[in-house]
Each structure stands twice: as C-alpha cells, then as structure tokens.
C-alpha atoms as a PDB file:
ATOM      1  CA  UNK A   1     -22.191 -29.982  42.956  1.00  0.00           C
ATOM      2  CA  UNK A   2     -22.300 -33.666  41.939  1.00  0.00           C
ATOM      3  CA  UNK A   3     -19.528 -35.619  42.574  1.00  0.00           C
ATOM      4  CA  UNK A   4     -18.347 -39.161  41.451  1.00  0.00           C
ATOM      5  CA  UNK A   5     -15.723 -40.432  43.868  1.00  0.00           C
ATOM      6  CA  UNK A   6     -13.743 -43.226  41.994  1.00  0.00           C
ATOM      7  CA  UNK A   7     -12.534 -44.837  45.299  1.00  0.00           C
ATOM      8  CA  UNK A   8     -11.149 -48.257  46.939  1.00  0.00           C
ATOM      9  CA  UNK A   9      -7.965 -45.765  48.900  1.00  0.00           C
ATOM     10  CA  UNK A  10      -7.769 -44.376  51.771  1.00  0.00           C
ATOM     11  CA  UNK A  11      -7.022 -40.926  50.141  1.00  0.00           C
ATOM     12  CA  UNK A  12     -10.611 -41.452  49.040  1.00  0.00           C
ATOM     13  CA  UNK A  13     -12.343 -42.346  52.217  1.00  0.00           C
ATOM     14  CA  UNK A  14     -10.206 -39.544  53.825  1.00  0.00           C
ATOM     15  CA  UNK A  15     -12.047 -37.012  50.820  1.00  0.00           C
ATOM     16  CA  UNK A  16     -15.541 -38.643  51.239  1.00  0.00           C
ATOM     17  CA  UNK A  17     -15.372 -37.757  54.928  1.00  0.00           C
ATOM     18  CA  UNK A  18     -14.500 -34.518  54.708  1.00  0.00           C
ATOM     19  CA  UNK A  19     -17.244 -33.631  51.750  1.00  0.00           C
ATOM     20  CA  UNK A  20     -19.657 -35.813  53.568  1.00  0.00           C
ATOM     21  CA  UNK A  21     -20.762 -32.999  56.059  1.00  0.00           C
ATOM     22  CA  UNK A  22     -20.611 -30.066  53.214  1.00  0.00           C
ATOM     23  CA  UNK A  23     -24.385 -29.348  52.028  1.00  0.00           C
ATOM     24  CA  UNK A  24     -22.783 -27.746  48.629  1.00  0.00           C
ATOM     25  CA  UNK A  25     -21.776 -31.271  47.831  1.00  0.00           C
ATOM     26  CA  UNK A  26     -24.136 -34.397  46.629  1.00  0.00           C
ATOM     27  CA  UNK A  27     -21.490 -37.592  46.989  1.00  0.00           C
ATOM     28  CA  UNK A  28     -21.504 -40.804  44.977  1.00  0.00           C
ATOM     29  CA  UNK A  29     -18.946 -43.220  45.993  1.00  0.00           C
ATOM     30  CA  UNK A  30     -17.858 -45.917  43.788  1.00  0.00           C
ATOM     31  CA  UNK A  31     -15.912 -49.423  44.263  1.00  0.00           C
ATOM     32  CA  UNK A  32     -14.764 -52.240  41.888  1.00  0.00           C
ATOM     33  CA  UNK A  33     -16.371 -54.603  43.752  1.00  0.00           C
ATOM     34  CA  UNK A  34     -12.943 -57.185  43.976  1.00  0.00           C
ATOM     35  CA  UNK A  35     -12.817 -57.211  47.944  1.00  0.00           C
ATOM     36  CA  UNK A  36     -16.088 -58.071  49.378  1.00  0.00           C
ATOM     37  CA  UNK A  37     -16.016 -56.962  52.341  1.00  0.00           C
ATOM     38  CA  UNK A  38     -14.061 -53.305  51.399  1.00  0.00           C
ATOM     39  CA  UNK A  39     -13.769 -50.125  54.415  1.00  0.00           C
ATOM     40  CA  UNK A  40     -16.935 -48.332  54.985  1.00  0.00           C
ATOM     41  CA  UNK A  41     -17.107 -45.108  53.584  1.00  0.00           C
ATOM     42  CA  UNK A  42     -19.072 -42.200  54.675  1.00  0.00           C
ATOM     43  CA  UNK A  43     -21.167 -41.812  51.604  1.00  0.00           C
ATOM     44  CA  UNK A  44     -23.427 -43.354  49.733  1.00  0.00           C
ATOM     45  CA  UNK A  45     -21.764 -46.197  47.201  1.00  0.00           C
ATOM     46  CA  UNK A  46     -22.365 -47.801  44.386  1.00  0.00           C
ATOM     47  CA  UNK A  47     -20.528 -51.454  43.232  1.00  0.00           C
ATOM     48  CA  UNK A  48     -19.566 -52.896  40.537  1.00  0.00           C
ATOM     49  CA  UNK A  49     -18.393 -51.114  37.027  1.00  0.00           C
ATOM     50  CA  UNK A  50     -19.722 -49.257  34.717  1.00  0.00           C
ATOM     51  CA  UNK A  51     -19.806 -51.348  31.503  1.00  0.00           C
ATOM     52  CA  UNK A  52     -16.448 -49.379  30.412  1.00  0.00           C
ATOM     53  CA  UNK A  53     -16.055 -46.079  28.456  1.00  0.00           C
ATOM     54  CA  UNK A  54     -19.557 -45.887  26.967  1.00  0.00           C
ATOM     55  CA  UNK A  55     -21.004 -47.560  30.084  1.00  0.00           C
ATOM     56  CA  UNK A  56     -19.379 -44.718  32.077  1.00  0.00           C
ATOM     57  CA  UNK A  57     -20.246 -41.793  29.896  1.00  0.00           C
ATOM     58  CA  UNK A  58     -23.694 -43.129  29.723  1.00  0.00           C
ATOM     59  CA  UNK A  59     -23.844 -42.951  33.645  1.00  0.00           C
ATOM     60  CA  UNK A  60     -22.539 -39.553  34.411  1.00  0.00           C
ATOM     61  CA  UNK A  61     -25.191 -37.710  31.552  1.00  0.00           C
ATOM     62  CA  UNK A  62     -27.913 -40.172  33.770  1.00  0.00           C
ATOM     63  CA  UNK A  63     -26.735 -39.489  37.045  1.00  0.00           C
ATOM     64  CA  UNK A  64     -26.105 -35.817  36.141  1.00  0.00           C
ATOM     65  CA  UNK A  65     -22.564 -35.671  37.411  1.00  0.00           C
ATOM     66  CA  UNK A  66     -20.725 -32.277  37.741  1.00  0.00           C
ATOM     67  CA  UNK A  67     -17.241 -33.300  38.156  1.00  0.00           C
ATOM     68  CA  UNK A  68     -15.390 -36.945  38.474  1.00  0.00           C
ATOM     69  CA  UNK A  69     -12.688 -37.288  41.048  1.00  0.00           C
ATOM     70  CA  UNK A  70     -10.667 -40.691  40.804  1.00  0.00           C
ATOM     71  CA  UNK A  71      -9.234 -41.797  44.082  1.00  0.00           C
ATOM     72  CA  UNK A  72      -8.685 -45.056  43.193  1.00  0.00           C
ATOM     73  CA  UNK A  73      -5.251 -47.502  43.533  1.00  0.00           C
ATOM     74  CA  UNK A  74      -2.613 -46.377  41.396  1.00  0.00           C
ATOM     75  CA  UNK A  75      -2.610 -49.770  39.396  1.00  0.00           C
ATOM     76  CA  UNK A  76      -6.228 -49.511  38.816  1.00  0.00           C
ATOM     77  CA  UNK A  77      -5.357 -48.340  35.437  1.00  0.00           C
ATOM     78  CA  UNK A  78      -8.311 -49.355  33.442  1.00  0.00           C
ATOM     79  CA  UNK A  79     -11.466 -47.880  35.375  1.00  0.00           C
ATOM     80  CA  UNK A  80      -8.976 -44.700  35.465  1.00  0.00           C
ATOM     81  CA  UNK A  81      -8.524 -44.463  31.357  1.00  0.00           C
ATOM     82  CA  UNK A  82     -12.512 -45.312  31.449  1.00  0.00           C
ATOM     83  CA  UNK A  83     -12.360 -42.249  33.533  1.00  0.00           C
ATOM     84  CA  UNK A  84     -10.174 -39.809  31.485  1.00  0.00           C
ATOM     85  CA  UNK A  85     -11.921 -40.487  28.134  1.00  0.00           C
ATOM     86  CA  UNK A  86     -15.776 -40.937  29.499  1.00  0.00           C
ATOM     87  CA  UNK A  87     -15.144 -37.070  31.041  1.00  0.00           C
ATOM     88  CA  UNK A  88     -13.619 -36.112  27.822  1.00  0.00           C
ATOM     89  CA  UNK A  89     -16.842 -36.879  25.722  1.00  0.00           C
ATOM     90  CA  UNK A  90     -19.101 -35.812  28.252  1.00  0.00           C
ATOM     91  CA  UNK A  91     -17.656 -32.608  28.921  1.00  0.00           C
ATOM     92  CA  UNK A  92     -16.906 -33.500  33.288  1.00  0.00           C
ATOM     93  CA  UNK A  93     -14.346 -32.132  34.939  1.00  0.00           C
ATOM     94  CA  UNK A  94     -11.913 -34.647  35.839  1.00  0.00           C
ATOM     95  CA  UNK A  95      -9.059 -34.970  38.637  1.00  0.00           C
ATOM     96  CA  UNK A  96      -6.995 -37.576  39.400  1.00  0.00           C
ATOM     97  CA  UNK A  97      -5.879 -38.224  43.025  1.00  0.00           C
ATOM     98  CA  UNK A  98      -2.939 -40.137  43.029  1.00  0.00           C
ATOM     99  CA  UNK A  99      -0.039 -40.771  46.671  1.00  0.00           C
ATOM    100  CA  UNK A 100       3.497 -40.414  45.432  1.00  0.00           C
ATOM    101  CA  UNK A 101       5.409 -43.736  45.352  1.00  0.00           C
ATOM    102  CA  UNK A 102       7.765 -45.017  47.700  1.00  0.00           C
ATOM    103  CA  UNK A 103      11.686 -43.634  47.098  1.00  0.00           C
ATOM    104  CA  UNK A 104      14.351 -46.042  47.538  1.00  0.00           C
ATOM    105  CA  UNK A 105      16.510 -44.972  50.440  1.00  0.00           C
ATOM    106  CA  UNK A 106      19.745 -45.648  52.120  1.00  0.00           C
ATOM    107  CA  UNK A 107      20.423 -49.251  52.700  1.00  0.00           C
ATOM    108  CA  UNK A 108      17.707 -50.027  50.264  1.00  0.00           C
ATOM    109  CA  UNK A 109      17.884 -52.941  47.739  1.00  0.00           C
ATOM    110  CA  UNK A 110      15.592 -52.610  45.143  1.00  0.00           C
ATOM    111  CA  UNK A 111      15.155 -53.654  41.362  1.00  0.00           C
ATOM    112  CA  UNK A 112      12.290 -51.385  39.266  1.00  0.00           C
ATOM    113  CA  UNK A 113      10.642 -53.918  37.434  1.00  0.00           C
ATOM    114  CA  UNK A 114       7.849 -52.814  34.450  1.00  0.00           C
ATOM    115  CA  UNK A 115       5.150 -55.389  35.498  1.00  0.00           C
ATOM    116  CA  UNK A 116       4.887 -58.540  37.136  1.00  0.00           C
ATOM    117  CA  UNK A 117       5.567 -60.455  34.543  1.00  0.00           C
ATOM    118  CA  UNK A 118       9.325 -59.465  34.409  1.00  0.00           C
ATOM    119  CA  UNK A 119       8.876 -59.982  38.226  1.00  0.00           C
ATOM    120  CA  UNK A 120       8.295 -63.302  38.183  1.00  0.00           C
ATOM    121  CA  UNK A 121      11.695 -63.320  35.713  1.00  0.00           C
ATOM    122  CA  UNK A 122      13.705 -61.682  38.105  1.00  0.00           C
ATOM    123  CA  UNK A 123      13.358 -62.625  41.513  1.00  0.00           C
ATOM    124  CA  UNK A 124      16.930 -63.031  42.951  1.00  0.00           C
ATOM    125  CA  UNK A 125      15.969 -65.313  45.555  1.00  0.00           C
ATOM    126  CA  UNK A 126      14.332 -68.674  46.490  1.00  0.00           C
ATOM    127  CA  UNK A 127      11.848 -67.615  49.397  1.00  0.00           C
ATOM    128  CA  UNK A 128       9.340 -64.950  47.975  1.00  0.00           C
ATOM    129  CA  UNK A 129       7.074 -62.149  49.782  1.00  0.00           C
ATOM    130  CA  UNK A 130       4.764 -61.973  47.005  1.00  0.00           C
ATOM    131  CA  UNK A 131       2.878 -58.884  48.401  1.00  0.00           C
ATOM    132  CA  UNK A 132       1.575 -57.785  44.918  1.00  0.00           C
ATOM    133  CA  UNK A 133      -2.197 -58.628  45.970  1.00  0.00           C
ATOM    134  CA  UNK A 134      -4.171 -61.378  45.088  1.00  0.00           C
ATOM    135  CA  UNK A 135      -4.897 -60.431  41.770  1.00  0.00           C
ATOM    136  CA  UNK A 136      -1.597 -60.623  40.080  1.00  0.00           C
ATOM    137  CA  UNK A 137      -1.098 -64.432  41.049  1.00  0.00           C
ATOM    138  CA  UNK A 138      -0.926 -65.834  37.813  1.00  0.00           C
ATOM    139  CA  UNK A 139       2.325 -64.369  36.513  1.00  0.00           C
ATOM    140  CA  UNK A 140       3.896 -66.684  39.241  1.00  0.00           C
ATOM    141  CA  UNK A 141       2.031 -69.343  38.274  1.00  0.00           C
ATOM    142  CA  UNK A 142       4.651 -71.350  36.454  1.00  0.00           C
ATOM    143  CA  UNK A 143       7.269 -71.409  38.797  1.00  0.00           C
ATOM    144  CA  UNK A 144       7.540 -74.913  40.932  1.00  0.00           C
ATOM    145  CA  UNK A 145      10.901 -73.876  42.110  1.00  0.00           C
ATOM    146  CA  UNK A 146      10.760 -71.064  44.517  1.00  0.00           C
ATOM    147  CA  UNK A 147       8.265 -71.125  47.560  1.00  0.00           C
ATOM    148  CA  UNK A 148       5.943 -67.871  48.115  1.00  0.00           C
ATOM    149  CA  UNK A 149       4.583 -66.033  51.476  1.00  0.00           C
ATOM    150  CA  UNK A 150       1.106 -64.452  49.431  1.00  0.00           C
ATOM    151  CA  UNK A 151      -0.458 -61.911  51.615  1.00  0.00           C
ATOM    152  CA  UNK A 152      -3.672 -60.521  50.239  1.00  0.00           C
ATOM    153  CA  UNK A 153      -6.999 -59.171  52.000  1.00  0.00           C
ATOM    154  CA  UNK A 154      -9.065 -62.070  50.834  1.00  0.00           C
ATOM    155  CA  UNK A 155      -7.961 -65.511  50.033  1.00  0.00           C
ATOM    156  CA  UNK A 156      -6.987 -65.551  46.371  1.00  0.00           C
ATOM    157  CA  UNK A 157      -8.162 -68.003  43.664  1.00  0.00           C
ATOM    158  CA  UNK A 158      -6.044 -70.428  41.061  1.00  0.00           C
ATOM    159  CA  UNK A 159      -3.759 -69.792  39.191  1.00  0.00           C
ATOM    160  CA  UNK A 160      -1.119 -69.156  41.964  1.00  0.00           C
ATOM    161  CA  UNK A 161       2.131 -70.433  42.858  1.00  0.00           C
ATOM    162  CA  UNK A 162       1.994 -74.341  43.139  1.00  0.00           C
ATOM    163  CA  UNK A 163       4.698 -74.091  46.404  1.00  0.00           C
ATOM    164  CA  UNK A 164       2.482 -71.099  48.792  1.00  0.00           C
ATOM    165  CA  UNK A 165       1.326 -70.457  51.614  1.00  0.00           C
ATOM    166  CA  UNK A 166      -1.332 -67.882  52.224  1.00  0.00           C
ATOM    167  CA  UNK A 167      -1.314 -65.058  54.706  1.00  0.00           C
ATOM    168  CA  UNK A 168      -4.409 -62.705  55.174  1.00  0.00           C
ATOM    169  CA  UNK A 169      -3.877 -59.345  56.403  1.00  0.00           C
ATOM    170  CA  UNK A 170      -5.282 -55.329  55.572  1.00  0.00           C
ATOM    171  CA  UNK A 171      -2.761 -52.816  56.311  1.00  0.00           C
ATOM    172  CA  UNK A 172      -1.791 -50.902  57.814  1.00  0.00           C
ATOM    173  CA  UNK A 173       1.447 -52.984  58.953  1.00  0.00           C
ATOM    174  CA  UNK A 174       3.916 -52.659  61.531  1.00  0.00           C
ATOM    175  CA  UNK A 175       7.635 -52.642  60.743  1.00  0.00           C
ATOM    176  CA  UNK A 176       8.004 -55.459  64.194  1.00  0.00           C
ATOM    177  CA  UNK A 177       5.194 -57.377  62.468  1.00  0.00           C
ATOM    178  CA  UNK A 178       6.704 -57.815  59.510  1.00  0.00           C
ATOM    179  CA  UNK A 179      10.203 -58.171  60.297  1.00  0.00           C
ATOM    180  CA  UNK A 180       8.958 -61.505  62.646  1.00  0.00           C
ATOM    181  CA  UNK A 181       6.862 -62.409  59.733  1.00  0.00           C
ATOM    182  CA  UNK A 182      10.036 -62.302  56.750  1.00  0.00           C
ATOM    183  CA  UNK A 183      12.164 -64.166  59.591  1.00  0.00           C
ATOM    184  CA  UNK A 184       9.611 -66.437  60.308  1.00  0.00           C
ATOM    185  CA  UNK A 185       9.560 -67.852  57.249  1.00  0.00           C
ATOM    186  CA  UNK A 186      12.669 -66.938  56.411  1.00  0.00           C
ATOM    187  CA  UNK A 187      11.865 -64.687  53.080  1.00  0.00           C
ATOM    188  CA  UNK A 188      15.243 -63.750  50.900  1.00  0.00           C
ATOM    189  CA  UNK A 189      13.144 -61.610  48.616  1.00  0.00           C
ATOM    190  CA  UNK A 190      10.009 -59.162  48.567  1.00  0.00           C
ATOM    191  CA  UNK A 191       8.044 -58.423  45.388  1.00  0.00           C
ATOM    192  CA  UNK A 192       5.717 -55.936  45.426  1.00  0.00           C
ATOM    193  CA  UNK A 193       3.797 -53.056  43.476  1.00  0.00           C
ATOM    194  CA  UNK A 194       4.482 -48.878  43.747  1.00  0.00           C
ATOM    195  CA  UNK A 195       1.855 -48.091  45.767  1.00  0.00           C
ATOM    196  CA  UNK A 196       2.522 -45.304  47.595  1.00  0.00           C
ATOM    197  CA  UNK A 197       1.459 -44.565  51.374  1.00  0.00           C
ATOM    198  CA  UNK A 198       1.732 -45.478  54.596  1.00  0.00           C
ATOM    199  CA  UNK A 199      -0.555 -48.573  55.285  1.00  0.00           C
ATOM    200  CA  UNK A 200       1.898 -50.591  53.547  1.00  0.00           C
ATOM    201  CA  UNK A 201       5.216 -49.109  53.916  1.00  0.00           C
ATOM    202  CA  UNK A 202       6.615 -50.800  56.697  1.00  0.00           C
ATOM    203  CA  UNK A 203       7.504 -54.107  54.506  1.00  0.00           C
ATOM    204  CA  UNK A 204      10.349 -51.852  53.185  1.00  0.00           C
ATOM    205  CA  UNK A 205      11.508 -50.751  56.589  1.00  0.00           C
ATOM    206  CA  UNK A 206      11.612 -54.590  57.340  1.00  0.00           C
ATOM    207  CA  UNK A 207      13.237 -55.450  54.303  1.00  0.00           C
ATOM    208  CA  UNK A 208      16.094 -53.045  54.534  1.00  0.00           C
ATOM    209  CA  UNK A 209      16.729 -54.074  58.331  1.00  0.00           C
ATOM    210  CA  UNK A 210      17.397 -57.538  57.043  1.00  0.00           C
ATOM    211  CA  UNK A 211      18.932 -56.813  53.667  1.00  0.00           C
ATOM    212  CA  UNK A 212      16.417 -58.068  51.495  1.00  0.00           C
ATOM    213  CA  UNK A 213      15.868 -57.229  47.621  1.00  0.00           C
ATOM    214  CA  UNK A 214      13.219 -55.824  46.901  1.00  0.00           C
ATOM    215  CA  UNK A 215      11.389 -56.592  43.269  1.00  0.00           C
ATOM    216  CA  UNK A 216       9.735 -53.529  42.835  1.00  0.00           C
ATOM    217  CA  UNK A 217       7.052 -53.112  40.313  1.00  0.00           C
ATOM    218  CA  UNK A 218       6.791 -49.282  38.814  1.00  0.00           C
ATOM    219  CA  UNK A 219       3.133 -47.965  38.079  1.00  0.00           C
ATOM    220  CA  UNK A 220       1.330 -47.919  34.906  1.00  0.00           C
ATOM    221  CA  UNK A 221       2.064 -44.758  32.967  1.00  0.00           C
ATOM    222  CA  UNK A 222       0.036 -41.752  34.539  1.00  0.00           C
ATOM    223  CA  UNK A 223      -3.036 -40.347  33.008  1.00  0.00           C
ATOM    224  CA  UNK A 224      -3.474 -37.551  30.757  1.00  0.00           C
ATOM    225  CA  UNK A 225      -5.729 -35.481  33.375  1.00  0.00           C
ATOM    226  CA  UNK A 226      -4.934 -32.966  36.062  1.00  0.00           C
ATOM    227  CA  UNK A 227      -3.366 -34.848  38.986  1.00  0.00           C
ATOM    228  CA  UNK A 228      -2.959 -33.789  43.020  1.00  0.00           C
ATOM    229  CA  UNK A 229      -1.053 -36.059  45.598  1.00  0.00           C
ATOM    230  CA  UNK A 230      -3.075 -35.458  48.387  1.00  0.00           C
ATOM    231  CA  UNK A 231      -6.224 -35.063  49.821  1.00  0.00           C
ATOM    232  CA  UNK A 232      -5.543 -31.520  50.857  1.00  0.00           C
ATOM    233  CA  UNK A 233      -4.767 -30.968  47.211  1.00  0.00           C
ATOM    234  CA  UNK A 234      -7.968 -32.552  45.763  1.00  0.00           C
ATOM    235  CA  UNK A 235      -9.957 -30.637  48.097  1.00  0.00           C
ATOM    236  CA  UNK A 236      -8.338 -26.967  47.202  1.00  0.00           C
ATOM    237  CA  UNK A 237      -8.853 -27.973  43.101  1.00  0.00           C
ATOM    238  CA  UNK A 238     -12.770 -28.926  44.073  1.00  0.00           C
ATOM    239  CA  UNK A 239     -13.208 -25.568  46.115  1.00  0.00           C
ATOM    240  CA  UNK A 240     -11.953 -23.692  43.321  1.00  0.00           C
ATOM    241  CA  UNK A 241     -14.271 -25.465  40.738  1.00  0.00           C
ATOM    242  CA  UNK A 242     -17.179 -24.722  43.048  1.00  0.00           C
ATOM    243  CA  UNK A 243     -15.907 -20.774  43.467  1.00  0.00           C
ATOM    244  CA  UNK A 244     -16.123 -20.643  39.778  1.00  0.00           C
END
C-alpha cells in the first residue's frame, strides 16, 4: 500500500517510524517546506507543495497513491482542505490525524479567541508571550504600545511587532524553563494557538503558576474526513484498510 504522509508533527514522525520497518507499506513523507531545517523523519520526503487542489490530485494519480494520511499541525488548514477535496476527486482514502487541544483547568486563565487577529484586539496586558509561531507576526504588527517575547523555531521576518525581542527555541519545553523565562522578562500575558500535545504544554503550567491570561486562539473548523487522535488510532484505521 502507498501511502502519503502529510506531516511537519510529531504524531507523524511517531507513524512514519512505525510503518517504516513494515514491507506491506511504500512511505512518502511530505513537508511544507516553512522551517528549513525541520526533524528528520524515517522515510523518504518530499518538500514543498503541491500546486493546491489540482496540483495535489494530479500527484497522487502520478505517484499512484493508495491512501492519504494527514498528520500535519492542526492550523495547517489549507494543505489539509487541499487534502480532503484532492482525495475526493481522485477516489483516495483519506484520514485525518489530528492531537486533542489543550482543556483549560483549575487555576487557569484563559480567553478563546477565533484567530489572531481578535488576539492582537484583546490582549489584557502590556508584556506579551507571543508564542503563536513566526508566521502569524503580522496581526501584531500595528501595535507600538505593548512589548512582545516572540519565540519561534527560526528567526521570523517583517512585519512583526515594532517593540520585540526574539527568542529561538523547538519544544519540547520545561515548565522551570519557562516559568524563569515569563519572570525574566516579566510577561503579564501569553498568546498562543490550540495546538494540542505535549512539546508545548508546559507554557500553560507556567502561566497558571504565575496567574497569567492566557489569549488562546481556537483551531480552524475541522475537516469533513474521518479523524483519529492518535497515532495508535491512525495505525488501527490503516490496518483495517490493508485487511480489506
């Protein structure tokens, strides 16, 4: 079975490893191409898109693909409706692999935003975490009041926040590190996207030890497309499709 591995998680390098050594699979990675020096994966990958829907479609009838597995970021909504409607017209099995999100808790502060732009119009503080990656800079853009901590993988690009200071880091994070790094520069408010998982989690711990708001930005709606939460999961559905 040929498989197309939408990927850029690490619920996707965690299925690419363990289809990697199984003979009745034939593994083709794929990553956006934003970070340029991404995790290795165990399998071969391609870069770069695929030209959208049509580019997509044209690819998997090519490349002779036998199902489509997307394992990519939960915000990566675009390559993911590429995804649903390029296996619709080709006639490819699709699933989705997607982590839960994070659940507010007790002691938590949070405010579920729709997107970053009503963020940026809500932040109840003056000292922003901006940990929203590097590609969502621009909806902070305008604001010359508030200073920003921006963390991101690689250094980001203009537009950004004329008052920052950048910070590069990959998760995963500790809770220690990043309660010295919110006190160290004395952050009153965290902004940051659903993602879901572990790697990144510990920003919340830190924020509710030191009473913090958190701006949190909910995911894009999901897709229309049969959906696990898990690895485990994903492998189970792709066993089954192989059984039939």
């Amino acid at each position: 079975m040929r498989v197309l591995l939408l990927g850029g998680t690490a619920e996707a390098r965690r299925l690419a490893g363990e289809l990697a050594g199984r003979p009745e699979y034939d593994v083709v990675g794929s990553l956006a191409g934003r970070v340029a020096a991404p995790a290795s994966a165990p399998v071969p990958t391609r870069i770069g898109g695929f030209g959208g829907v049509d580019g997509l479609a044209a690819w998997l009838e090519a490349e002779r693909i036998d199902v489509v597995v997307d394992a990519t970021h939960p915000f990566a909504a675009r390559i993911t409706r590429s995804a649903v409607v390029a296996a619709r017209r080709t006639g490819v099995p699709l699933l989705v692999l997607r982590r839960p999100g994070w659940a507010e808790g007790p002691g938590d502060d949070w405010r579920r935003v729709p997107s970053l732009e009503e963020a940026a119009r809500r932040l109840p503080g003056d000292r922003v975490f901006l940990a929203t990656g590097r590609m969502g800079l621009a909806a902070f853009a305008h604001d010359h009041e508030r200073w920003y901590l921006v963390r991101s993988v690689e250094p980001p690009a203009p537009p950004m926040p004329p008052r920052a200071q950048v910070v590069l880091g990959r998760g995963p994070f500790t809770v220690d590190g990043e309660v010295a790094l919110m006190r160290e520069h004395r952050i009153d408010v965290l902004v940051t996207k659903d993602s879901g998982g572990e790697a990144t989690a510990a920003k919340l711990v830190a924020a509710r030890r030191l009473r913090v708001p958190v701006v949190m930005v909910d995911r894009p709606p999901a897709p229309d497309a049969a959906t696990v939460t898990s690895t485990d999961e994903a492998l189970t559905w792709l066993f089954r499709l192989t059984a039939d």
